[in-house]
PDB file of N, CA and C in Angstrom:
ATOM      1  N   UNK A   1     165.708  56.131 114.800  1.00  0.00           N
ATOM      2  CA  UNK A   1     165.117  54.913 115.309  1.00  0.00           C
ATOM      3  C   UNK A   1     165.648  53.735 114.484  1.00  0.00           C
ATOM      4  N   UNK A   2     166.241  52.662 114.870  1.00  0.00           N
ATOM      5  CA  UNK A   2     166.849  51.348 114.880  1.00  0.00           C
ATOM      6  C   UNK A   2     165.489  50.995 113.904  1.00  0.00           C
ATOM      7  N   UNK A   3     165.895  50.457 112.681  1.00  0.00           N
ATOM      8  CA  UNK A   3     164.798  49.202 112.032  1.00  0.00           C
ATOM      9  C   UNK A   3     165.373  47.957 112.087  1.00  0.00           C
ATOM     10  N   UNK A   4     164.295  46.554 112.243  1.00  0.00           N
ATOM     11  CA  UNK A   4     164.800  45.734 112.035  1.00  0.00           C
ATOM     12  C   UNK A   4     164.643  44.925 110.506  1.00  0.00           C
ATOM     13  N   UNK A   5     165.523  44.239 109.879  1.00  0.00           N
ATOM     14  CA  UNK A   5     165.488  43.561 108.891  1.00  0.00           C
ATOM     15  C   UNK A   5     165.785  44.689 107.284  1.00  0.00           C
ATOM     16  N   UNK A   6     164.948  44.163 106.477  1.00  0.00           N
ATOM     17  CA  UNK A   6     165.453  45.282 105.344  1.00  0.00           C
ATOM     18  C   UNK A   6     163.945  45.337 104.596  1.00  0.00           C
ATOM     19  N   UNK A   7     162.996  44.733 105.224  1.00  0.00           N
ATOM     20  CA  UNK A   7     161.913  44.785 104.244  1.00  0.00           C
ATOM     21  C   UNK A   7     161.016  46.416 104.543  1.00  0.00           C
ATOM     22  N   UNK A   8     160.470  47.018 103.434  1.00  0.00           N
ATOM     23  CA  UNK A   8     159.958  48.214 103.412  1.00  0.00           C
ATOM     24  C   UNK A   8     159.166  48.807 104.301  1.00  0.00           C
ATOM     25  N   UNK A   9     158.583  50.090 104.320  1.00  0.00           N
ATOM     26  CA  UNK A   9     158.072  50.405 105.287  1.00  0.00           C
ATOM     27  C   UNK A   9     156.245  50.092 104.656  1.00  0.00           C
ATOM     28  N   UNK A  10     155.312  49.891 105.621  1.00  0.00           N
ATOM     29  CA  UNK A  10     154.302  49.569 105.374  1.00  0.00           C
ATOM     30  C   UNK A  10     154.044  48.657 104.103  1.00  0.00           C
ATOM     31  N   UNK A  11     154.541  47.349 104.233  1.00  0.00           N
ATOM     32  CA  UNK A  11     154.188  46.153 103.554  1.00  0.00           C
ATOM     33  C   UNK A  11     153.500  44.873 104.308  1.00  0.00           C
ATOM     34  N   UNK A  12     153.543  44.961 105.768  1.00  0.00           N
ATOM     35  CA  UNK A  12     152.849  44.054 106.151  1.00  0.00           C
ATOM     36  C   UNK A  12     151.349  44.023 106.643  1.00  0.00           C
ATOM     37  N   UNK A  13     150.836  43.542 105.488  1.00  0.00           N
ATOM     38  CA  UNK A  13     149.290  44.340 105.741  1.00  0.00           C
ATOM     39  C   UNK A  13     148.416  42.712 106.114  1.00  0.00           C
ATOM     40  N   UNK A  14     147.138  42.715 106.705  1.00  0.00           N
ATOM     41  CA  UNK A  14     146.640  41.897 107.365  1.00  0.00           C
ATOM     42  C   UNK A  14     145.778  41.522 106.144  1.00  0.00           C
ATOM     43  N   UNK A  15     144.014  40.528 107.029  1.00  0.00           N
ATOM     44  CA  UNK A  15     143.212  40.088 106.076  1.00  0.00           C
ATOM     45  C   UNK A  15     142.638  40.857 105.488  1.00  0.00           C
ATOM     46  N   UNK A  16     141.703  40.993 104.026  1.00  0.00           N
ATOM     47  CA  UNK A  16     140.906  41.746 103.835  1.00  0.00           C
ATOM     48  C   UNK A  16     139.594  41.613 104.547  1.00  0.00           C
ATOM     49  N   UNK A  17     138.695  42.091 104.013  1.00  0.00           N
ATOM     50  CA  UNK A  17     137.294  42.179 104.549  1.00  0.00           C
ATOM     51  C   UNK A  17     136.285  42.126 103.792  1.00  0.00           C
ATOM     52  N   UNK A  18     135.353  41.036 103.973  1.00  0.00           N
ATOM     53  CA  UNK A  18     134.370  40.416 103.591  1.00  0.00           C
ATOM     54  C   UNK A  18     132.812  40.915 103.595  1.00  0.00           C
ATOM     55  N   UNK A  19     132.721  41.983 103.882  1.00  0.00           N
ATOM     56  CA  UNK A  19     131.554  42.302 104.789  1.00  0.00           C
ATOM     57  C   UNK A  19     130.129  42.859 103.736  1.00  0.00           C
ATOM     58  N   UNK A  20     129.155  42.268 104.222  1.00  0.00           N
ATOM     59  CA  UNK A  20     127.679  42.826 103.193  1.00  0.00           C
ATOM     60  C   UNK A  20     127.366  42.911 104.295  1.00  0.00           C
ATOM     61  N   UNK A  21     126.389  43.996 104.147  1.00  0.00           N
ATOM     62  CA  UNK A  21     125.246  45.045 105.018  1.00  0.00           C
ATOM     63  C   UNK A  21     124.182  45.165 104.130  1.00  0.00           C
ATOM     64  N   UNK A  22     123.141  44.654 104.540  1.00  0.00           N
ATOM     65  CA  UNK A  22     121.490  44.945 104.002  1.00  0.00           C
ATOM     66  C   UNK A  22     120.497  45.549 104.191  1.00  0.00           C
ATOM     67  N   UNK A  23     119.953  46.162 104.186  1.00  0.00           N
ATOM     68  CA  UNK A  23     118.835  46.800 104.112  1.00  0.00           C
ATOM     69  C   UNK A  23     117.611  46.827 103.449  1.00  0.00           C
ATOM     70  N   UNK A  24     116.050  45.963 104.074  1.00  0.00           N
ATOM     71  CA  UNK A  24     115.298  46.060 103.453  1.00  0.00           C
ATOM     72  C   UNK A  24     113.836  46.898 104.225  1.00  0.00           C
ATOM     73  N   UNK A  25     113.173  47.585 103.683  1.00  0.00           N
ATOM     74  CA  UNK A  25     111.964  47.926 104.497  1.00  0.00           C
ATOM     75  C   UNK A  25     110.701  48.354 103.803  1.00  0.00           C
ATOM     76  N   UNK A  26     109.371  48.384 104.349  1.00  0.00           N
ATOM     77  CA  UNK A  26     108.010  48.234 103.688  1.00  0.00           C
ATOM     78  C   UNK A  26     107.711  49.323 104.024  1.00  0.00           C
ATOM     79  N   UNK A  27     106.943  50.121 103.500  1.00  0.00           N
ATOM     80  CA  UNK A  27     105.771  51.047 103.744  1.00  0.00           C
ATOM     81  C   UNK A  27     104.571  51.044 103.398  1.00  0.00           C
ATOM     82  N   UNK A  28     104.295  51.307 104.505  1.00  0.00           N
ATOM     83  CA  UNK A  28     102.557  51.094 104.381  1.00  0.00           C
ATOM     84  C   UNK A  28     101.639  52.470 105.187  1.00  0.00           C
ATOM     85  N   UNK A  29     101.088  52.620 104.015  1.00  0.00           N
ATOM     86  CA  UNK A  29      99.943  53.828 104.214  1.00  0.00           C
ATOM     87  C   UNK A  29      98.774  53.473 105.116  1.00  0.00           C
ATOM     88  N   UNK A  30      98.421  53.963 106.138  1.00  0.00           N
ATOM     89  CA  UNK A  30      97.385  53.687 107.162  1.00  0.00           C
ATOM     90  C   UNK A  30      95.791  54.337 106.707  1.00  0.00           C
ATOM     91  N   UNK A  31      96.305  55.814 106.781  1.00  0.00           N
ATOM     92  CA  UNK A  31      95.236  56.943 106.435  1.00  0.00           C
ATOM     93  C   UNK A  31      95.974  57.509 106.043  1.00  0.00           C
ATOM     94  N   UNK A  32      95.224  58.846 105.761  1.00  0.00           N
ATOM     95  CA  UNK A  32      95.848  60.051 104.968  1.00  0.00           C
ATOM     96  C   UNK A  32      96.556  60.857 105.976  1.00  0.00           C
ATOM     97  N   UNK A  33      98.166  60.469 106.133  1.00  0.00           N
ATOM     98  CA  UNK A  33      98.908  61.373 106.743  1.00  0.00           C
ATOM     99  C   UNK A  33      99.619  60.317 107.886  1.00  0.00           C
ATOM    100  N   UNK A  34      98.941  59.098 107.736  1.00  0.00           N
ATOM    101  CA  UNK A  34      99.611  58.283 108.533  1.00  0.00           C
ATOM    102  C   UNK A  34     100.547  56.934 107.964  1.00  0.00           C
ATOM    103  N   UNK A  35     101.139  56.663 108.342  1.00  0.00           N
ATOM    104  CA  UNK A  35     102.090  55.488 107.891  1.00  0.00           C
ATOM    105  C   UNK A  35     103.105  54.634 109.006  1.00  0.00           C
ATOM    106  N   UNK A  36     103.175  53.983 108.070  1.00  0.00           N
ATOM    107  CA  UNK A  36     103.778  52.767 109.200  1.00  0.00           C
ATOM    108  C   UNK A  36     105.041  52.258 108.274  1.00  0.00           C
ATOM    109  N   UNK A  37     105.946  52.135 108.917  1.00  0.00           N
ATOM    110  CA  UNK A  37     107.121  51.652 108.324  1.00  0.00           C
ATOM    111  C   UNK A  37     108.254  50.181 108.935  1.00  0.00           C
ATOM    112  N   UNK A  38     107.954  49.141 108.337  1.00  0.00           N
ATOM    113  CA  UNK A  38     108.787  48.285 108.817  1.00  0.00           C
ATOM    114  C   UNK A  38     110.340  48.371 108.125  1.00  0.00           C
ATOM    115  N   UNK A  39     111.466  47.863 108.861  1.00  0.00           N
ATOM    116  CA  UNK A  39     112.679  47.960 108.643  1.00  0.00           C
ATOM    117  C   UNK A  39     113.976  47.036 109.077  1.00  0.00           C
ATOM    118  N   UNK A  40     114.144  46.265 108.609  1.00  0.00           N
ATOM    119  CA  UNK A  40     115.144  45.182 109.117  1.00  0.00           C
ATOM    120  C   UNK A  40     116.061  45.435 108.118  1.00  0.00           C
ATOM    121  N   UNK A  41     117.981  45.426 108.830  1.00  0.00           N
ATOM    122  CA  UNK A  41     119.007  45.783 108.656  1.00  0.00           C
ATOM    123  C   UNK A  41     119.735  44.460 109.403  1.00  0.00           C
ATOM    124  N   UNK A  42     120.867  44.023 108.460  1.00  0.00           N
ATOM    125  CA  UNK A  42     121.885  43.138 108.593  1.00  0.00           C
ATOM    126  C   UNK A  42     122.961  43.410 108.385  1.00  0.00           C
ATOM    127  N   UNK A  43     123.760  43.765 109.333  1.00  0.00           N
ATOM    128  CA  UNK A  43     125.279  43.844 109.167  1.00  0.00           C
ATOM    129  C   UNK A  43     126.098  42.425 109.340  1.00  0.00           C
ATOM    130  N   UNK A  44     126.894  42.339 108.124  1.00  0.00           N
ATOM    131  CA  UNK A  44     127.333  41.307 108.063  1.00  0.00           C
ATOM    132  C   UNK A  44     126.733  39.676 107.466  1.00  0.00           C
ATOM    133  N   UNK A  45     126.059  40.010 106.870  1.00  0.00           N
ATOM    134  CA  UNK A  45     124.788  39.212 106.200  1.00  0.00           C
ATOM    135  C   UNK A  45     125.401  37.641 106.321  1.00  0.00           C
ATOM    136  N   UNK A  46     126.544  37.485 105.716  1.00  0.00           N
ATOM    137  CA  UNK A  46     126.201  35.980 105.753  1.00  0.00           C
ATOM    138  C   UNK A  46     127.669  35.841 106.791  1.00  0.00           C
ATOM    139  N   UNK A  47     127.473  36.427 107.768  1.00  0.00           N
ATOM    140  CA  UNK A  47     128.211  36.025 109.060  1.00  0.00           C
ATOM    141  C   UNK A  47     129.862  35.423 108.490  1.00  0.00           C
ATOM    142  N   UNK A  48     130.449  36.304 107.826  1.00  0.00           N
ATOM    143  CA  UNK A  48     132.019  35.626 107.477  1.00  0.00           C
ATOM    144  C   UNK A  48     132.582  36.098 108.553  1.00  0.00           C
ATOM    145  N   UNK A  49     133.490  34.968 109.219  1.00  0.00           N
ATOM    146  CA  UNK A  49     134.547  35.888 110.413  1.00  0.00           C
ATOM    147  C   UNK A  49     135.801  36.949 109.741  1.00  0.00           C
ATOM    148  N   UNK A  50     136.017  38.439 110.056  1.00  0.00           N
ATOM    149  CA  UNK A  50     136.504  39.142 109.607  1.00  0.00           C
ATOM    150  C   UNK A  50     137.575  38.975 110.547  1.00  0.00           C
ATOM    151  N   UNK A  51     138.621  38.798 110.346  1.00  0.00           N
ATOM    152  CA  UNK A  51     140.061  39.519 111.613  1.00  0.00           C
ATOM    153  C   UNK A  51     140.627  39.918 111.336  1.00  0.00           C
ATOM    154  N   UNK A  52     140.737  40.583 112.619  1.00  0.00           N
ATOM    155  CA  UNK A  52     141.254  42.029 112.918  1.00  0.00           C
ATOM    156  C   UNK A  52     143.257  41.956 111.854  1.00  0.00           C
ATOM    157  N   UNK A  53     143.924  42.966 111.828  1.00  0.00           N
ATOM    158  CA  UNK A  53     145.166  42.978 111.518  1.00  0.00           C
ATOM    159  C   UNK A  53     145.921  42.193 112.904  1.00  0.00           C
ATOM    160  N   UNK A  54     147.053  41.432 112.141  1.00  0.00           N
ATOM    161  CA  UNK A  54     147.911  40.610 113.139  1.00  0.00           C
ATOM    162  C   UNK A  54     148.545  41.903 114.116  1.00  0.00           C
ATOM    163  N   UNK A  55     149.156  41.543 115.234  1.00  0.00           N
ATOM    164  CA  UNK A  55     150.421  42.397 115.950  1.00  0.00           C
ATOM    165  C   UNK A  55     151.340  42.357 115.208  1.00  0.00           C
ATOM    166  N   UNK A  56     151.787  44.205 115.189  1.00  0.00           N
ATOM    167  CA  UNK A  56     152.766  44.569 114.025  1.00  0.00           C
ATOM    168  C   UNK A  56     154.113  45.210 114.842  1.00  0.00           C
ATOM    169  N   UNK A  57     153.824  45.382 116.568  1.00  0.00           N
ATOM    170  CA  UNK A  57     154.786  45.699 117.346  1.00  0.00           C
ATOM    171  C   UNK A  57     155.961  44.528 117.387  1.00  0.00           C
ATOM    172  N   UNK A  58     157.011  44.706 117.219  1.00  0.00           N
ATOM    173  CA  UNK A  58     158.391  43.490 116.765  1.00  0.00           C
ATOM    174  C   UNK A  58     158.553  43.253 118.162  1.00  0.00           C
ATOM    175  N   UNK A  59     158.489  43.987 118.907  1.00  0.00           N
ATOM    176  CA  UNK A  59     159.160  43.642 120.341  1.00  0.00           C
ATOM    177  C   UNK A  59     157.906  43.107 121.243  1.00  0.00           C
ATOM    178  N   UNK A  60     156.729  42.846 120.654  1.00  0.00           N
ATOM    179  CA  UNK A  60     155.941  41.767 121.492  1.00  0.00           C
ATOM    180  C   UNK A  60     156.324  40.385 121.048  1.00  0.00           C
ATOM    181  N   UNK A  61     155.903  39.851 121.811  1.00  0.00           N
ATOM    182  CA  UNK A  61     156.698  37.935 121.818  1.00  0.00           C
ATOM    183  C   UNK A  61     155.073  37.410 120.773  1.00  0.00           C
ATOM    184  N   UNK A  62     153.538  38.181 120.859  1.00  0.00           N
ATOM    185  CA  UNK A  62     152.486  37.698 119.707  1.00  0.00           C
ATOM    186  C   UNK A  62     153.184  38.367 118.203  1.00  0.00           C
ATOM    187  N   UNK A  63     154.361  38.915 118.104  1.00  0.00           N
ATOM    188  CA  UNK A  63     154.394  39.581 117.020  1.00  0.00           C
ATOM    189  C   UNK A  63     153.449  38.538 115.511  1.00  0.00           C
ATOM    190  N   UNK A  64     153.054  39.327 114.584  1.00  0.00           N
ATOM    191  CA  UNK A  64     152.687  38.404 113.543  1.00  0.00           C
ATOM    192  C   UNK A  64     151.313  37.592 113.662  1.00  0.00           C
ATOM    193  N   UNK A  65     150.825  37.841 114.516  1.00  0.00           N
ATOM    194  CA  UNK A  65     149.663  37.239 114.944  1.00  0.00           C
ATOM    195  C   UNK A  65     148.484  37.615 115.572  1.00  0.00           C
ATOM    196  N   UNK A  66     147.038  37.042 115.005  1.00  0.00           N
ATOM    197  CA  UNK A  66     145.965  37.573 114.742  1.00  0.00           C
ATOM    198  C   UNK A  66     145.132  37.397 115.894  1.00  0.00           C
ATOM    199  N   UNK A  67     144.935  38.257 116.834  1.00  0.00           N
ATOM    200  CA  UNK A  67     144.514  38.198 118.162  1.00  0.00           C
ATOM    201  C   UNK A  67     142.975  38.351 118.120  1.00  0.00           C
ATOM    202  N   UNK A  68     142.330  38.931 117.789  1.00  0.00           N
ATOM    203  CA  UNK A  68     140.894  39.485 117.773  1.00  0.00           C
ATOM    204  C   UNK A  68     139.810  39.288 116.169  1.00  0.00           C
ATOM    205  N   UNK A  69     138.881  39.134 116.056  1.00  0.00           N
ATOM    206  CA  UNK A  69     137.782  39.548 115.210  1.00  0.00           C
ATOM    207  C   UNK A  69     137.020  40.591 115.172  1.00  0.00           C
ATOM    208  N   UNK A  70     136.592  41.128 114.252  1.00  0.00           N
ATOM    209  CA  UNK A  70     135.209  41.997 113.949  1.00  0.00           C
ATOM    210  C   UNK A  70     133.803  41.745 114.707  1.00  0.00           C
ATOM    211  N   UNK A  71     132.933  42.294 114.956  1.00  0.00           N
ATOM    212  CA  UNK A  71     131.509  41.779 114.721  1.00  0.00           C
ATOM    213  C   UNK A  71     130.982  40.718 114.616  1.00  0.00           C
ATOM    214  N   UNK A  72     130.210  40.210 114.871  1.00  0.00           N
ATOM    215  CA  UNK A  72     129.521  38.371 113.787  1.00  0.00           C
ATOM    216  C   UNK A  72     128.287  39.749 113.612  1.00  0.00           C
ATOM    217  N   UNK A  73     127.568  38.438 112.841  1.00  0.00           N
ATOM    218  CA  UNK A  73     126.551  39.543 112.200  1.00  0.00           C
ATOM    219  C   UNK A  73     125.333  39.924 113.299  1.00  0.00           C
ATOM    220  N   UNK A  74     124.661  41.286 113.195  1.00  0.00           N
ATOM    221  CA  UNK A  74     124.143  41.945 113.939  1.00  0.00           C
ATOM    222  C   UNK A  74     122.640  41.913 112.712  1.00  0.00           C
ATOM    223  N   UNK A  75     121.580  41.722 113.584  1.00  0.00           N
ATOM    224  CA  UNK A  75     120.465  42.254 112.974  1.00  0.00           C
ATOM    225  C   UNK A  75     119.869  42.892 113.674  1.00  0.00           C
ATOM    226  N   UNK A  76     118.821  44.156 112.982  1.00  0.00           N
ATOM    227  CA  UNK A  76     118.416  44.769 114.240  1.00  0.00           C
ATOM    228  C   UNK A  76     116.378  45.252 113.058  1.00  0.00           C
ATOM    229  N   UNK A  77     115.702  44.718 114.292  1.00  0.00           N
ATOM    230  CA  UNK A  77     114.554  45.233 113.347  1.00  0.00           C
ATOM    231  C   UNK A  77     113.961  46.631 113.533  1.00  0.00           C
ATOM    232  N   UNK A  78     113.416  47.384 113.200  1.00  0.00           N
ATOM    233  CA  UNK A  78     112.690  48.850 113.456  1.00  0.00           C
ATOM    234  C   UNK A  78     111.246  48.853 112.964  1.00  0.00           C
ATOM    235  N   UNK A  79     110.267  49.777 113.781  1.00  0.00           N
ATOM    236  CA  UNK A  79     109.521  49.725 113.369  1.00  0.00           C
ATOM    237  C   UNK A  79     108.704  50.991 114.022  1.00  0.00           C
ATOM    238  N   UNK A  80     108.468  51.996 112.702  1.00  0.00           N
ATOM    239  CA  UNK A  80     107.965  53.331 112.757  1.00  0.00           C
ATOM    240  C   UNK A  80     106.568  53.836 112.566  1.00  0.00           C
ATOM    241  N   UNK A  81     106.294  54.742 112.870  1.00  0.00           N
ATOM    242  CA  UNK A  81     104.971  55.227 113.075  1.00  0.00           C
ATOM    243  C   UNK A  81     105.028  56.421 112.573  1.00  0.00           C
ATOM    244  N   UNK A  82     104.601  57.156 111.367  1.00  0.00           N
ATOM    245  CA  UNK A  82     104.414  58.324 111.399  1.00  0.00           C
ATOM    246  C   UNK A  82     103.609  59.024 111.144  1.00  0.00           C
ATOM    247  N   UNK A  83     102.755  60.072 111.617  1.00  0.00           N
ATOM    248  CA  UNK A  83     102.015  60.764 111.697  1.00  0.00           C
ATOM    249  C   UNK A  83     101.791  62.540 111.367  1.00  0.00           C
TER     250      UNK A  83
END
């Protein structure tokens, strides 16, 4: 297979990644044997835009360039019952 140019193999590497994920949650005792559990989770906590790796195919005309993002941040709350 034909390479182009002279620079090495796997050196063109994209952005890094920024990313915090949190997790906090309460428990709370009802009665004896019962409980209740609150739970809120944040992916991506303080919403940095992550993107994706540029196009690394030479023979597309986007070569070099950063088409897509990650996620924005997701929260999601829960809330359990157990018995």
């Amino acid at each position: 297979m034909a390479r182009f140019g002279n620079l090495g193999r796997n050196v063109f590497h994209g952005p890094g990644i920024d990313n915090w994920d949190v997790v906090a949650f309460k428990r709370i005792k009802l009665a004896e044997g019962h409980r209740l559990e609150f739970r809120a989770e944040s992916l991506n906590l303080f919403n940095h835009t992550q993107f994706m790796n540029p196009i690394s195919n030479i023979a597309n005309a986007d070569f070099g360039r950063v088409q897509d993002t990650r996620d924005p941040r997701i929260v999601q709350l829960a809330l359990r019952y157990t018995f």
